[in-house]
C-alpha atoms as a PDB file:
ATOM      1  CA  UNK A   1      29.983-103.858 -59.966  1.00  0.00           C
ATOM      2  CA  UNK A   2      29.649-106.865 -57.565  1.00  0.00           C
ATOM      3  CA  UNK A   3      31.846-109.591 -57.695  1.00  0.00           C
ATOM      4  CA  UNK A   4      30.561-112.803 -55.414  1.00  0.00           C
ATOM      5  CA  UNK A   5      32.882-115.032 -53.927  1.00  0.00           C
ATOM      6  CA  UNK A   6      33.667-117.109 -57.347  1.00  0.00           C
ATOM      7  CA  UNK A   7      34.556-113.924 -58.836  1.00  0.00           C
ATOM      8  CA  UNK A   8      31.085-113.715 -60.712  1.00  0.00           C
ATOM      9  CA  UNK A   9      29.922-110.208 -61.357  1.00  0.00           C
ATOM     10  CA  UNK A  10      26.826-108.170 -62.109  1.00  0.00           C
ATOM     11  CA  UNK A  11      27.625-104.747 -63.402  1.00  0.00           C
ATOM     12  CA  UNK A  12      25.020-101.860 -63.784  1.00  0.00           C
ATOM     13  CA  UNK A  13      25.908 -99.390 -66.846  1.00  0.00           C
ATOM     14  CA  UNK A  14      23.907 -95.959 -65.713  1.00  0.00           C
ATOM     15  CA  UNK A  15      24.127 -93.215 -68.790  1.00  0.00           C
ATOM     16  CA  UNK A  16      21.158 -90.439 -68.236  1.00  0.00           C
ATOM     17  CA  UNK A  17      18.197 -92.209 -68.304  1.00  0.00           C
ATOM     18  CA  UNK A  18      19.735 -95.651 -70.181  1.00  0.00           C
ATOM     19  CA  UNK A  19      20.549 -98.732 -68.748  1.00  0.00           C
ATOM     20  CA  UNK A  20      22.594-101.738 -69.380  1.00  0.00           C
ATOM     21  CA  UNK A  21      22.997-104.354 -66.407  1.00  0.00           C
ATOM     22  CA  UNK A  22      25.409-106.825 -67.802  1.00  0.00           C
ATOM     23  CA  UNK A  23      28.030-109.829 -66.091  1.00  0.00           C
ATOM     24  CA  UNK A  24      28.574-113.740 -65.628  1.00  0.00           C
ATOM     25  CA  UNK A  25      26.175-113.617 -62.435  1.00  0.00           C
ATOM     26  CA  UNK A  26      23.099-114.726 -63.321  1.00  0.00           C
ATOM     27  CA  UNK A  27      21.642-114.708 -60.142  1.00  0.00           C
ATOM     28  CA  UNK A  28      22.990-111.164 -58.956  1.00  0.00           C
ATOM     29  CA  UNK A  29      21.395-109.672 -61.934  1.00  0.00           C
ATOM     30  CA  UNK A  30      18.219-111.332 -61.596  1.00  0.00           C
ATOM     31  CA  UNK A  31      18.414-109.557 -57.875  1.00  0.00           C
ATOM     32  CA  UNK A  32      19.535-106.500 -59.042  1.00  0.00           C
ATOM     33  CA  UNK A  33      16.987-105.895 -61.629  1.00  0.00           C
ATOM     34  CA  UNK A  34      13.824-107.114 -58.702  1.00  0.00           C
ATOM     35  CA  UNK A  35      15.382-104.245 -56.520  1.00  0.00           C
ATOM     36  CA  UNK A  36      15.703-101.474 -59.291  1.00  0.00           C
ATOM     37  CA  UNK A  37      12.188-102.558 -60.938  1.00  0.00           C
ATOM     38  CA  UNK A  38      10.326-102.096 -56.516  1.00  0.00           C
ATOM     39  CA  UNK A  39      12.374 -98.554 -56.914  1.00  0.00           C
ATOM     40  CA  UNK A  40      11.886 -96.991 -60.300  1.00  0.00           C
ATOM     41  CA  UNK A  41       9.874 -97.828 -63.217  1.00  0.00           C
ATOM     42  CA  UNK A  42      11.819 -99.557 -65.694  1.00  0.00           C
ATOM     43  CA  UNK A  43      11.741-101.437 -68.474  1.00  0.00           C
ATOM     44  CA  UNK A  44      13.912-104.668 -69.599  1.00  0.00           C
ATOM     45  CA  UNK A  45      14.225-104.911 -73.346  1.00  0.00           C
ATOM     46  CA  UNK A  46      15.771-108.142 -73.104  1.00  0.00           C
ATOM     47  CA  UNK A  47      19.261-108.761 -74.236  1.00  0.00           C
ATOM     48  CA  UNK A  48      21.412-105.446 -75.803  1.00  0.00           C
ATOM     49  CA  UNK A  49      21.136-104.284 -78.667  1.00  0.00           C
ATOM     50  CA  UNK A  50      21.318-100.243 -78.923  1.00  0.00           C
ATOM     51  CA  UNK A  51      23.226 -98.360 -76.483  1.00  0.00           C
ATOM     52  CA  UNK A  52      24.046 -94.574 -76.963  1.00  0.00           C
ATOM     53  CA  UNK A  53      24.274 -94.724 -80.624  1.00  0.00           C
ATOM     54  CA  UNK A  54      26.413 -97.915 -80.773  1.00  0.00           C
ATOM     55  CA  UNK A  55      24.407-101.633 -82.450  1.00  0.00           C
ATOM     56  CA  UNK A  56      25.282-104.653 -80.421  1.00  0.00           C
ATOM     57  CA  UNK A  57      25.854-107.981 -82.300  1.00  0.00           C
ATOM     58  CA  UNK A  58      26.416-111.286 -80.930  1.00  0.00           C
ATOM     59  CA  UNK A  59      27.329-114.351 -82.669  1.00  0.00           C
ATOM     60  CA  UNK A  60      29.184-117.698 -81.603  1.00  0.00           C
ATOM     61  CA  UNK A  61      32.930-115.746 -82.117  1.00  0.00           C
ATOM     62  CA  UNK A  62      31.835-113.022 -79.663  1.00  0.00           C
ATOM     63  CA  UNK A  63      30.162-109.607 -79.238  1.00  0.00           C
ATOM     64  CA  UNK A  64      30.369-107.252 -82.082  1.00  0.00           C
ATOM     65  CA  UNK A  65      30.231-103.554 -81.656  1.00  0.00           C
ATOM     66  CA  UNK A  66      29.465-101.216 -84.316  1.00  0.00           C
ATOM     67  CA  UNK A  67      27.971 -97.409 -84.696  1.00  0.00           C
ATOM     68  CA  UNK A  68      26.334 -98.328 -88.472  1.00  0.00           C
ATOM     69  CA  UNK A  69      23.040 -96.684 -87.857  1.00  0.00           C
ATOM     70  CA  UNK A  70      24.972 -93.803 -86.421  1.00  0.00           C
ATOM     71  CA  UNK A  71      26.981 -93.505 -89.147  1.00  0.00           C
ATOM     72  CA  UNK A  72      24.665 -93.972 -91.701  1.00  0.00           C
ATOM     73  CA  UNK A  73      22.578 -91.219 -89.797  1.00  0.00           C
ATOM     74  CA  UNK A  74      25.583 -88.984 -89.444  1.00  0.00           C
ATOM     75  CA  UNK A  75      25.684 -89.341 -93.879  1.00  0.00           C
ATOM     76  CA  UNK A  76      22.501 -88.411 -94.527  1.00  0.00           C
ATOM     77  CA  UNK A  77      22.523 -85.479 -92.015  1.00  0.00           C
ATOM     78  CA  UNK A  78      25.802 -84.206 -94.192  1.00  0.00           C
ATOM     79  CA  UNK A  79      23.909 -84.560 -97.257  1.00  0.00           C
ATOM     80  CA  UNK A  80      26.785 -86.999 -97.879  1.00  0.00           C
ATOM     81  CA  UNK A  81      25.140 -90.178 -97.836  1.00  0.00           C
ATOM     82  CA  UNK A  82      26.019 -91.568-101.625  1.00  0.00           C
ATOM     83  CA  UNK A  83      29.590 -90.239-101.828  1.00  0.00           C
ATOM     84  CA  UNK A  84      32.231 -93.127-102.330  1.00  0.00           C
ATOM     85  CA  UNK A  85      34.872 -93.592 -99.567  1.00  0.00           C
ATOM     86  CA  UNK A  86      38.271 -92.221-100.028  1.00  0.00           C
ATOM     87  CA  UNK A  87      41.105 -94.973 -99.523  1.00  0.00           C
ATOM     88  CA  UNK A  88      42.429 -93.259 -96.742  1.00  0.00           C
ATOM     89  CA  UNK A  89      40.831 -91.425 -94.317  1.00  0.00           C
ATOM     90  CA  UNK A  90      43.507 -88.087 -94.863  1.00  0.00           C
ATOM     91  CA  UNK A  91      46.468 -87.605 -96.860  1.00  0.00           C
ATOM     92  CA  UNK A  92      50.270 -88.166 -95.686  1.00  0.00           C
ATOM     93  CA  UNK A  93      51.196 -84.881 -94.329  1.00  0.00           C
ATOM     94  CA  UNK A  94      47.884 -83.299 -95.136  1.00  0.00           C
ATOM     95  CA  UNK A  95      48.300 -79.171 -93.601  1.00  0.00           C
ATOM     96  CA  UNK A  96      45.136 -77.122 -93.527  1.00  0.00           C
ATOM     97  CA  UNK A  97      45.638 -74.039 -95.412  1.00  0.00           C
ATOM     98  CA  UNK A  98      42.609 -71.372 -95.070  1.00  0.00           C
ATOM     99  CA  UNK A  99      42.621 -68.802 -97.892  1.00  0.00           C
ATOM    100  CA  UNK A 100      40.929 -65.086 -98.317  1.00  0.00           C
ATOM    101  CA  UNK A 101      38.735 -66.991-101.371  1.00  0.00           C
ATOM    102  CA  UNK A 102      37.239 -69.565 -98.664  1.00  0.00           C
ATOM    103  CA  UNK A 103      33.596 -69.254 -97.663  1.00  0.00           C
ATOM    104  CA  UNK A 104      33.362 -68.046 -93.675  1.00  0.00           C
ATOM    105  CA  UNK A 105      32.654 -71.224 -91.873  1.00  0.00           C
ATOM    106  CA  UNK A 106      29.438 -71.907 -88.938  1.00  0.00           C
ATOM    107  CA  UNK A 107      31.800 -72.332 -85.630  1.00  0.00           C
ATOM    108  CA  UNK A 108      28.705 -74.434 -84.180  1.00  0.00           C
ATOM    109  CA  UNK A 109      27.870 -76.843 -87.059  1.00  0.00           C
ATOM    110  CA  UNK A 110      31.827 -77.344 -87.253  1.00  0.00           C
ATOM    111  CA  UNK A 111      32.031 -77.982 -83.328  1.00  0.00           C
ATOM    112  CA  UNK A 112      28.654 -80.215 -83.988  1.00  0.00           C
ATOM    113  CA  UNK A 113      30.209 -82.451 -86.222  1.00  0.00           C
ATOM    114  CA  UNK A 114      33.998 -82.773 -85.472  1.00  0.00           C
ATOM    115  CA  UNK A 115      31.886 -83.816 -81.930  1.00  0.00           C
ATOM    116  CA  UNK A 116      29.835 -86.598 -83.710  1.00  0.00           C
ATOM    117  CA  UNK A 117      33.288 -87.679 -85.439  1.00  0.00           C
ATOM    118  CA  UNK A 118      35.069 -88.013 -82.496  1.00  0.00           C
ATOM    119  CA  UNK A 119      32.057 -90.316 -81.246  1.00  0.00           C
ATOM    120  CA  UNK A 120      32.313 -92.526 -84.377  1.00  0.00           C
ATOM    121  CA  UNK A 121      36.303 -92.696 -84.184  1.00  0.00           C
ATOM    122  CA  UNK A 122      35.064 -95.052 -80.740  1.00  0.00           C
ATOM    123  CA  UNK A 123      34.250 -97.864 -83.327  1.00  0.00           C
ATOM    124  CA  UNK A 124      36.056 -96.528 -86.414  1.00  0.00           C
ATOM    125  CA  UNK A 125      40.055 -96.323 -84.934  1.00  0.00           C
ATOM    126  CA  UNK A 126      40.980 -95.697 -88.841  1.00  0.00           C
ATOM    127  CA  UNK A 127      39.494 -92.027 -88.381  1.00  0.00           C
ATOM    128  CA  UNK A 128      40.802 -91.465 -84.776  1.00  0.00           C
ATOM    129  CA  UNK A 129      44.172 -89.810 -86.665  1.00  0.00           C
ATOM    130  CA  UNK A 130      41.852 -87.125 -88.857  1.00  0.00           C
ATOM    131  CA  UNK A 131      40.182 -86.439 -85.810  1.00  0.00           C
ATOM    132  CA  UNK A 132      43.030 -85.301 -83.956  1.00  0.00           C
ATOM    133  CA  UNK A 133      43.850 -83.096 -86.374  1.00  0.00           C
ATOM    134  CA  UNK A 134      40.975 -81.551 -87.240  1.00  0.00           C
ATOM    135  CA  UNK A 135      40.170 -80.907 -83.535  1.00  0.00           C
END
């Protein structure tokens, strides 16, 4: 991040191989992305939309952040895709139980998932709770 001396900024997002420059200093980030494209090869896909699984909106209210695509993904990769949503993401003092009768479960596909549900909970704060307990 670069602030100039009107406290404008430029800010460079670096995840793996993504990139997001981003900031109120137009001029910065022009510079910034003439010095990045005479070092690497990159490519500017104009204004943000996708970013590690998240959609970007914008509208004249604000910027809108959502992870629909990754949810909807996450559905059909369940095989849960056309179930209807329960009104509350757990029950009031919900306890696990595990009986003898219950099918042994795959530790990996369980660690996969509670993993991509932790992601979602980013955007989706009414899951966060579950989360933490299933975790």
């Amino acid at each position: 991040m670069k602030k100039n001396k009107s406290g404008q900024q430029a800010i460079l997002i670096v995840y793996v191989d993504d990139m997001v420059i981003t900031g109120d200093d137009e001029m910065e980030i022009r510079n910034l992305k003439k010095r990045l494209q005479a070092e690497f090869m990159e490519k500017d896909l104009g204004k943000l939309r996708f970013f590690l699984g998240m959609e970007v909106g914008r509208s004249h209210k604000g910027i809108f952040i959502s992870q629909r695509k990754y949810t909807l993904d996450l559905l059909k990769e369940t095989g849960k895709l056309g179930c209807k949503p329960p009104s509350m993401p757990l029950e009031h003092n919900w306890k696990h139980q595990v009986s003898d009768s219950d099918p042994p479960g795959n530790k990996e596909s369980y660690q996969h998932l509670v993993g991509k549900l932790i992601y979602l909970s980013l955007t989706r704060p009414d899951i966060a709770f579950s989360m933490s307990v299933v975790t």
